[in-house]
N, C-alpha and C. Protein backbone atom coordinates (compact mmCIF):
# COMPACT_ATOMS: atom_id res chain seq x y z
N UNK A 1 3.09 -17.66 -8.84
CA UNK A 1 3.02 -16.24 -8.59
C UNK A 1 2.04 -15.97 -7.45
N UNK A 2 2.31 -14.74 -6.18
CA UNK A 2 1.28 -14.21 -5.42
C UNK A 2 1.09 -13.18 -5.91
N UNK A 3 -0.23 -12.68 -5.98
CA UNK A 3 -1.14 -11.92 -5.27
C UNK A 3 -1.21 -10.90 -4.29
N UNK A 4 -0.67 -9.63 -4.61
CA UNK A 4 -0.52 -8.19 -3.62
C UNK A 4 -1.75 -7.56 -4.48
N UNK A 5 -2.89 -7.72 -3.22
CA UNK A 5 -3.75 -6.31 -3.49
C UNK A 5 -3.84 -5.33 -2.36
N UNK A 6 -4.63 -4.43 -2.62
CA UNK A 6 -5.65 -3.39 -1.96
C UNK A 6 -6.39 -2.81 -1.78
N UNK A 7 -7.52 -2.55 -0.97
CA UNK A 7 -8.20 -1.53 -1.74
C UNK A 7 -8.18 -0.18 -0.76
N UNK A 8 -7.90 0.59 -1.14
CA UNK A 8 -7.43 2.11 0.00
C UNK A 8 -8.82 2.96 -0.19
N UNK A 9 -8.97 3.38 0.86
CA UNK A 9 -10.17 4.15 1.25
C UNK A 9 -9.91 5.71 1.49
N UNK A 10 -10.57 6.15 1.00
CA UNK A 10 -10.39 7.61 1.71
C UNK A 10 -11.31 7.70 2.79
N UNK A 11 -11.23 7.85 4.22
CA UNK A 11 -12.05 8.05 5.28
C UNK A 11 -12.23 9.48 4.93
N UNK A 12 -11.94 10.45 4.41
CA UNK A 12 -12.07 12.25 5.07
C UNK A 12 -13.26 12.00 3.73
N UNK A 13 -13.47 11.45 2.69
CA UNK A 13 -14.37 11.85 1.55
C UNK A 13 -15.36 10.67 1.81
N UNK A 14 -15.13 9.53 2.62
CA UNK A 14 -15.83 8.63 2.45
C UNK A 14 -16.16 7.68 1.03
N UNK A 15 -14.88 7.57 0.10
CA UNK A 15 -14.72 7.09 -1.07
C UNK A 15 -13.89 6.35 -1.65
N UNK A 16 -12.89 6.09 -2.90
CA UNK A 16 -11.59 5.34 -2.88
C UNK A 16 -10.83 6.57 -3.06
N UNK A 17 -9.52 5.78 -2.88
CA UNK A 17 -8.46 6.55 -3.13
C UNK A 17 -7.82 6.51 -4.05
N UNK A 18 -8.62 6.95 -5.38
CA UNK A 18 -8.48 6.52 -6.64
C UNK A 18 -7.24 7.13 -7.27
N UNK A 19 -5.91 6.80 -7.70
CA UNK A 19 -4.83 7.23 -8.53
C UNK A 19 -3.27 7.38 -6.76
N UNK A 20 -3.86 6.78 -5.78
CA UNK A 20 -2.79 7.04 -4.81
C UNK A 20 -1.67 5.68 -5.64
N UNK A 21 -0.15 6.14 -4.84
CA UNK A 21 0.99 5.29 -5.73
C UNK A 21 1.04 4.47 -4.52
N UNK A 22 1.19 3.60 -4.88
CA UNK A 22 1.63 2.13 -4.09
C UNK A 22 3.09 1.67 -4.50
N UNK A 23 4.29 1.02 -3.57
CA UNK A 23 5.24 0.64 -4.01
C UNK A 23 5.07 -0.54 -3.55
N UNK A 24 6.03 -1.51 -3.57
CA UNK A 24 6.17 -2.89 -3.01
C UNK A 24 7.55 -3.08 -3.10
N UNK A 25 8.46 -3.77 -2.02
CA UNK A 25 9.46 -3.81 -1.75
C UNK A 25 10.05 -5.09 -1.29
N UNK A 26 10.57 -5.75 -1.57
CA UNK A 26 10.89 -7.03 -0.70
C UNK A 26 12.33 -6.67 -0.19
N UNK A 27 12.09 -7.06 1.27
CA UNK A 27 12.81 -6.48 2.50
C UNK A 27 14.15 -7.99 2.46
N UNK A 28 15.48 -7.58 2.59
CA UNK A 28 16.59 -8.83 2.60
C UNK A 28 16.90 -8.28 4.59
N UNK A 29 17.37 -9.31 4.53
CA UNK A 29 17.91 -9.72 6.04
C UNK A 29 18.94 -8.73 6.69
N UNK A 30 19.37 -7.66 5.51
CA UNK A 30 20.55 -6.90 6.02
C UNK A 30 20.14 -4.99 6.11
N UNK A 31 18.42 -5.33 6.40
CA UNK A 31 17.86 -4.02 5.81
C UNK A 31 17.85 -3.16 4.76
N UNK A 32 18.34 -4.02 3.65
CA UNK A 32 17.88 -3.52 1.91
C UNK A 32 16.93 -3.61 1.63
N UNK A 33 16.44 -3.21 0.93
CA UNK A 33 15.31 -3.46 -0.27
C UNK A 33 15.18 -2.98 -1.75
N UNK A 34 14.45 -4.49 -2.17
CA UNK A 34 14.38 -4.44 -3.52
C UNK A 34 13.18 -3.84 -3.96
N UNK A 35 12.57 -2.82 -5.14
CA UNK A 35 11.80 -2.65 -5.42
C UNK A 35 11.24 -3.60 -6.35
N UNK A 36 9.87 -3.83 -6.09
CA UNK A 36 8.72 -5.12 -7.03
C UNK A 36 8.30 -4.48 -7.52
N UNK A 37 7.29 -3.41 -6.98
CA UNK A 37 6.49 -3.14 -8.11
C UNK A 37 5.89 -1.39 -7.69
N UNK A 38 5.90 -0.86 -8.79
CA UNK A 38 5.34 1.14 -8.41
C UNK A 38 4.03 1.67 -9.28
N UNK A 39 3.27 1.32 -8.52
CA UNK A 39 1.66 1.54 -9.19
C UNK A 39 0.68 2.67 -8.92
N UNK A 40 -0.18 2.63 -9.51
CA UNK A 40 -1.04 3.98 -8.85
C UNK A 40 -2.61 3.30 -8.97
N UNK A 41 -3.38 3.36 -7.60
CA UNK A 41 -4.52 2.59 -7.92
C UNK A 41 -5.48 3.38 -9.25
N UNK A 42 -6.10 2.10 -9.41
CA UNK A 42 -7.08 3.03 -10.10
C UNK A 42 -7.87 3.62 -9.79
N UNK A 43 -9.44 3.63 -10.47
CA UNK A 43 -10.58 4.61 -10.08
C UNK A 43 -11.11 3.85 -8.79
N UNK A 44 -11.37 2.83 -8.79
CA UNK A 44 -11.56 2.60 -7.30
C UNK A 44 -11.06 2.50 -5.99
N UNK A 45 -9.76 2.37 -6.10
CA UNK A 45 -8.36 2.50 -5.16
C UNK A 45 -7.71 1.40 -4.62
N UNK A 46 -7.80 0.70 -6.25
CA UNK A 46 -7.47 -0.93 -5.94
C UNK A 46 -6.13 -0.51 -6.53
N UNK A 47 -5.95 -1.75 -6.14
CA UNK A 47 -3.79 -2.16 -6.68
C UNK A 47 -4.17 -3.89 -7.01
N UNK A 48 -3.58 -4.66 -7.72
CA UNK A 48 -3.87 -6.26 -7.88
C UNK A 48 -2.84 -6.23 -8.94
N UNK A 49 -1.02 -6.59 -8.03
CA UNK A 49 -0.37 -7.22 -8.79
C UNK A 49 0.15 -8.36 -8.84
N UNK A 50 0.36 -9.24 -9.35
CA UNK A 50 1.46 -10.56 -9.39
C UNK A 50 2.51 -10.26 -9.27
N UNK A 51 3.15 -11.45 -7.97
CA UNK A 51 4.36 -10.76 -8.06
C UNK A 51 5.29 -12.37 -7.69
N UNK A 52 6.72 -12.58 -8.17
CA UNK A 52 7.44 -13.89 -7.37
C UNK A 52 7.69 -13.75 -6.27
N UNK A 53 6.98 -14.44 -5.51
CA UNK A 53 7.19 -14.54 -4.19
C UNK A 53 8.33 -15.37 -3.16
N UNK A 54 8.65 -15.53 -4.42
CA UNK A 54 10.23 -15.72 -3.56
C UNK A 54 10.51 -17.16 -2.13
N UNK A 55 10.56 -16.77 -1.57
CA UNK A 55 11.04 -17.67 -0.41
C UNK A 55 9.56 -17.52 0.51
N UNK A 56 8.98 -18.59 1.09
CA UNK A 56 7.97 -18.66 2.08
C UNK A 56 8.54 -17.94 3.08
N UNK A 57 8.15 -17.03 3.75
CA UNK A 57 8.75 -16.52 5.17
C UNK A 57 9.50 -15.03 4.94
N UNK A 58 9.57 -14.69 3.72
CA UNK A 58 9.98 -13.53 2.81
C UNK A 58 9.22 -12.33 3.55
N UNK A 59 9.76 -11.32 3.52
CA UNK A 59 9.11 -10.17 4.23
C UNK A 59 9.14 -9.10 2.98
N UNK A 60 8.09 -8.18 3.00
CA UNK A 60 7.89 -7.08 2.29
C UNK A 60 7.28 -6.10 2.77
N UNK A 61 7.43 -4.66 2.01
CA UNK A 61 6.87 -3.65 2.59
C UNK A 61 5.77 -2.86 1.55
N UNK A 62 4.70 -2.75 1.99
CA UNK A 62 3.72 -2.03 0.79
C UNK A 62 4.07 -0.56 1.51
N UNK A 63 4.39 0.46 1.09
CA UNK A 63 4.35 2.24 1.05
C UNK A 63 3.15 2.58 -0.02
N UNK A 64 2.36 2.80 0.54
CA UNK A 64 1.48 3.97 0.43
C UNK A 64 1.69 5.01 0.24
N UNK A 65 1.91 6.39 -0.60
CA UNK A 65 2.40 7.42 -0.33
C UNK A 65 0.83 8.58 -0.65
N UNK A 66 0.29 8.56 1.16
CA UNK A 66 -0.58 9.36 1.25
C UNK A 66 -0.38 10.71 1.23
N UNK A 67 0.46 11.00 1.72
CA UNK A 67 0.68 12.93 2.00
C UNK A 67 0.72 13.36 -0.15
N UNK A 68 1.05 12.73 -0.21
CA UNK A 68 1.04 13.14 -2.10
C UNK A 68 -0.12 12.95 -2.55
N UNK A 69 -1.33 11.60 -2.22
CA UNK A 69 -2.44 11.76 -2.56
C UNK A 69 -3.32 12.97 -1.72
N UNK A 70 -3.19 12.87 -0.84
CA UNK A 70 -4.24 14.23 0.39
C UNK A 70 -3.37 15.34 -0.64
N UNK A 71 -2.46 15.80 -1.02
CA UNK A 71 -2.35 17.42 -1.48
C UNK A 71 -2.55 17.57 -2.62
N UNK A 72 -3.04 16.43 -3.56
CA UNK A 72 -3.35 16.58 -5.17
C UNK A 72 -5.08 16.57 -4.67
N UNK A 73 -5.96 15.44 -3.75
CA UNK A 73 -7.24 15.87 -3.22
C UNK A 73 -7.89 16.57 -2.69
N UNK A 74 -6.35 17.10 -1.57
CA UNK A 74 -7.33 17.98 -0.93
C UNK A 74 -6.30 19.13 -0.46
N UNK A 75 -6.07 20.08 -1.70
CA UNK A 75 -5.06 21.23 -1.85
C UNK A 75 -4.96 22.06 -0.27
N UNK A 76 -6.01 22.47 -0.06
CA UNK A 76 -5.67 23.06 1.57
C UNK A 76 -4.99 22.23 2.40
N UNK A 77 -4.43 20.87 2.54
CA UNK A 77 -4.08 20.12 3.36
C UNK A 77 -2.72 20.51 3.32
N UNK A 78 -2.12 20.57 2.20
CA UNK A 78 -0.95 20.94 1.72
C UNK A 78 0.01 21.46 3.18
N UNK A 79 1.12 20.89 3.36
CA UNK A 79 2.15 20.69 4.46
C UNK A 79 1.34 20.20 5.75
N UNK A 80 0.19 19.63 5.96
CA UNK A 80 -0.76 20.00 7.49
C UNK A 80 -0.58 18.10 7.23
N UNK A 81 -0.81 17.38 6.82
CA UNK A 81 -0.52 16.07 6.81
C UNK A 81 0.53 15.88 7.42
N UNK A 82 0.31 15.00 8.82
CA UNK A 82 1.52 14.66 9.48
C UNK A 82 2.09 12.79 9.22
N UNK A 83 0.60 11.97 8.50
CA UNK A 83 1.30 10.86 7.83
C UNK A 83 1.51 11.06 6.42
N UNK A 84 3.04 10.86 6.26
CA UNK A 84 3.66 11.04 5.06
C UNK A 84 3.43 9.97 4.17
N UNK A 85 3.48 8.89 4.67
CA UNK A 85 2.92 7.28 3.90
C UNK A 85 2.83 6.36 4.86
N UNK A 86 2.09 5.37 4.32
CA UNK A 86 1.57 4.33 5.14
C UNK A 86 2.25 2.87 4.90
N UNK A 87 2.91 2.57 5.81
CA UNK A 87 3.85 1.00 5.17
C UNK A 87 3.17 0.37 6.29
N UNK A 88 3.73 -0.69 5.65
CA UNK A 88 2.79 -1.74 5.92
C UNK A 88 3.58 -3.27 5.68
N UNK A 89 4.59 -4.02 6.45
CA UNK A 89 5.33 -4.77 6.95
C UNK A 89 4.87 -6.22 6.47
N UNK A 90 4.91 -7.00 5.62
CA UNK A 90 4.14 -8.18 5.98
C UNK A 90 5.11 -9.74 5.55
N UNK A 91 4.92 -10.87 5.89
CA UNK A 91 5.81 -11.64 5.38
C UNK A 91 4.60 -12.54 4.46
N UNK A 92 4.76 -12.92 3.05
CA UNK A 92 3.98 -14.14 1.85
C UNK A 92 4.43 -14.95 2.59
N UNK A 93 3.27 -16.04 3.09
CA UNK A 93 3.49 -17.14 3.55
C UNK A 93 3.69 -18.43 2.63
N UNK A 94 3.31 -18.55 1.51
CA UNK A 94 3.51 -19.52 0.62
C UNK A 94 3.48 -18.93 -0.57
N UNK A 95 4.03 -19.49 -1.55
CA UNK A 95 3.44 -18.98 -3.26
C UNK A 95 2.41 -19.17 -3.75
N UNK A 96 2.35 -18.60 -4.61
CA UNK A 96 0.60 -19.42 -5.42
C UNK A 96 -0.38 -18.34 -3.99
N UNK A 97 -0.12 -17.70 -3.21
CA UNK A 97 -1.46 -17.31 -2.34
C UNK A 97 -1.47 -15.97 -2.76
N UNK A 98 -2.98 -15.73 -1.94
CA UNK A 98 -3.39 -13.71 -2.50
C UNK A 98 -3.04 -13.35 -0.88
N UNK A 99 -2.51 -11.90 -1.29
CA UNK A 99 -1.93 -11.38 -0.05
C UNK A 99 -3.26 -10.02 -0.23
N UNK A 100 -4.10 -9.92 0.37
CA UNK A 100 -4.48 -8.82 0.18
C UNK A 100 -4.75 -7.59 1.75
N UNK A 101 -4.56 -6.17 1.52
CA UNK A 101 -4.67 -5.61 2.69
C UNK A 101 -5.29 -4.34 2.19
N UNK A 102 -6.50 -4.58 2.92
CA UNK A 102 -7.29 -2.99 2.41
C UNK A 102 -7.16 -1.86 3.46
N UNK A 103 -6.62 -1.04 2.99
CA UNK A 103 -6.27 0.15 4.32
C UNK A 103 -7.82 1.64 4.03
N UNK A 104 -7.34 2.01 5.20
CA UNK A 104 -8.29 3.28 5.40
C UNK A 104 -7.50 4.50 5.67
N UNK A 105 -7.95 5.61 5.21
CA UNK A 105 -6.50 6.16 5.74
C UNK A 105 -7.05 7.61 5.34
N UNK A 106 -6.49 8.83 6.28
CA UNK A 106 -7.38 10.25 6.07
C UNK A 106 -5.24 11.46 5.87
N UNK A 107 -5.25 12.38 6.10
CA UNK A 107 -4.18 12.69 6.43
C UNK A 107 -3.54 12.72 7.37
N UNK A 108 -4.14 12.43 8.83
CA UNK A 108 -3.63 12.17 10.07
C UNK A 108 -3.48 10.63 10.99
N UNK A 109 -4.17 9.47 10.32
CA UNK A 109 -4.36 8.57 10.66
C UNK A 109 -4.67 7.33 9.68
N UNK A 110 -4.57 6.03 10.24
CA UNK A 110 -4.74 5.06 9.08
C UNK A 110 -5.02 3.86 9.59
N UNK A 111 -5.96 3.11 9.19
CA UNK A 111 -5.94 1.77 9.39
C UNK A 111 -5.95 0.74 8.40
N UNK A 112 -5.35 -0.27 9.04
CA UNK A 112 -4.85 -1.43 8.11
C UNK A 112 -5.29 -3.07 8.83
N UNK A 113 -5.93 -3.80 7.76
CA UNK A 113 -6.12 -4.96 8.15
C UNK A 113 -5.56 -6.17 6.95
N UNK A 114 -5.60 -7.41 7.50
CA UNK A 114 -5.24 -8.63 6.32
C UNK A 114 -6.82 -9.21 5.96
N UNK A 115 -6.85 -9.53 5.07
CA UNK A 115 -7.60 -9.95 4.41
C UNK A 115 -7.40 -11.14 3.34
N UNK A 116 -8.12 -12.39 3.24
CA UNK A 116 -8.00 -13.30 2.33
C UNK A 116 -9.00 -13.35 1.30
């Protein structure tokens, strides 16, 4: 089994992004996707699931769905968020490894890095 974490930041509060939903998707060759896994971080704005990782070289997509966390946090934002969610493209290079990617992310902007 791998290893999909995160830990999501709120840049506008300077805190986590505690209860945002995370999906996970593994992407097929003909532009389908399968859904893995539909979570909501917890109090700190982590995600840490196991998941079969399938084929080395396998591609997946983590969605973030920020515009739903910014309007339950921060009610005035409500329609003014122009990122709707944050995906995030990546291929598991082997099984058995931790994939982890901690993002930052406000309602207009986001950053994303890999992390081991």
């Amino acid at each position: 089994m791998t290893t999909v974490s995160s830990h999501i930041l709120d840049s506008v509060t300077g805190g986590s992004a505690a209860g945002i939903r995370a999906r996970l998707f593994h992407c097929d060759g003909d532009g389908g996707k399968t859904p893995v896994f539909d979570v909501f971080a917890d109090t700190e704005g982590r995600i840490h699931e196991s998941v079969d990782s399938g084929n080395p070289g396998d591609e997946y997509e983590l969605v973030l769905h920020s515009a739903d966390y910014f309007s339950r946090s921060m009610p005035d934002m409500n329609d003014r968020s122009i990122v709707q969610s944050v995906v995030v493209r990546f291929v598991m290079t082997a099984p058995g490894t931790r994939c982890h990617i901690p993002v930052m992310l406000s309602p207009h902007s986001y950053s994303v890095w890999w992390s081991k």
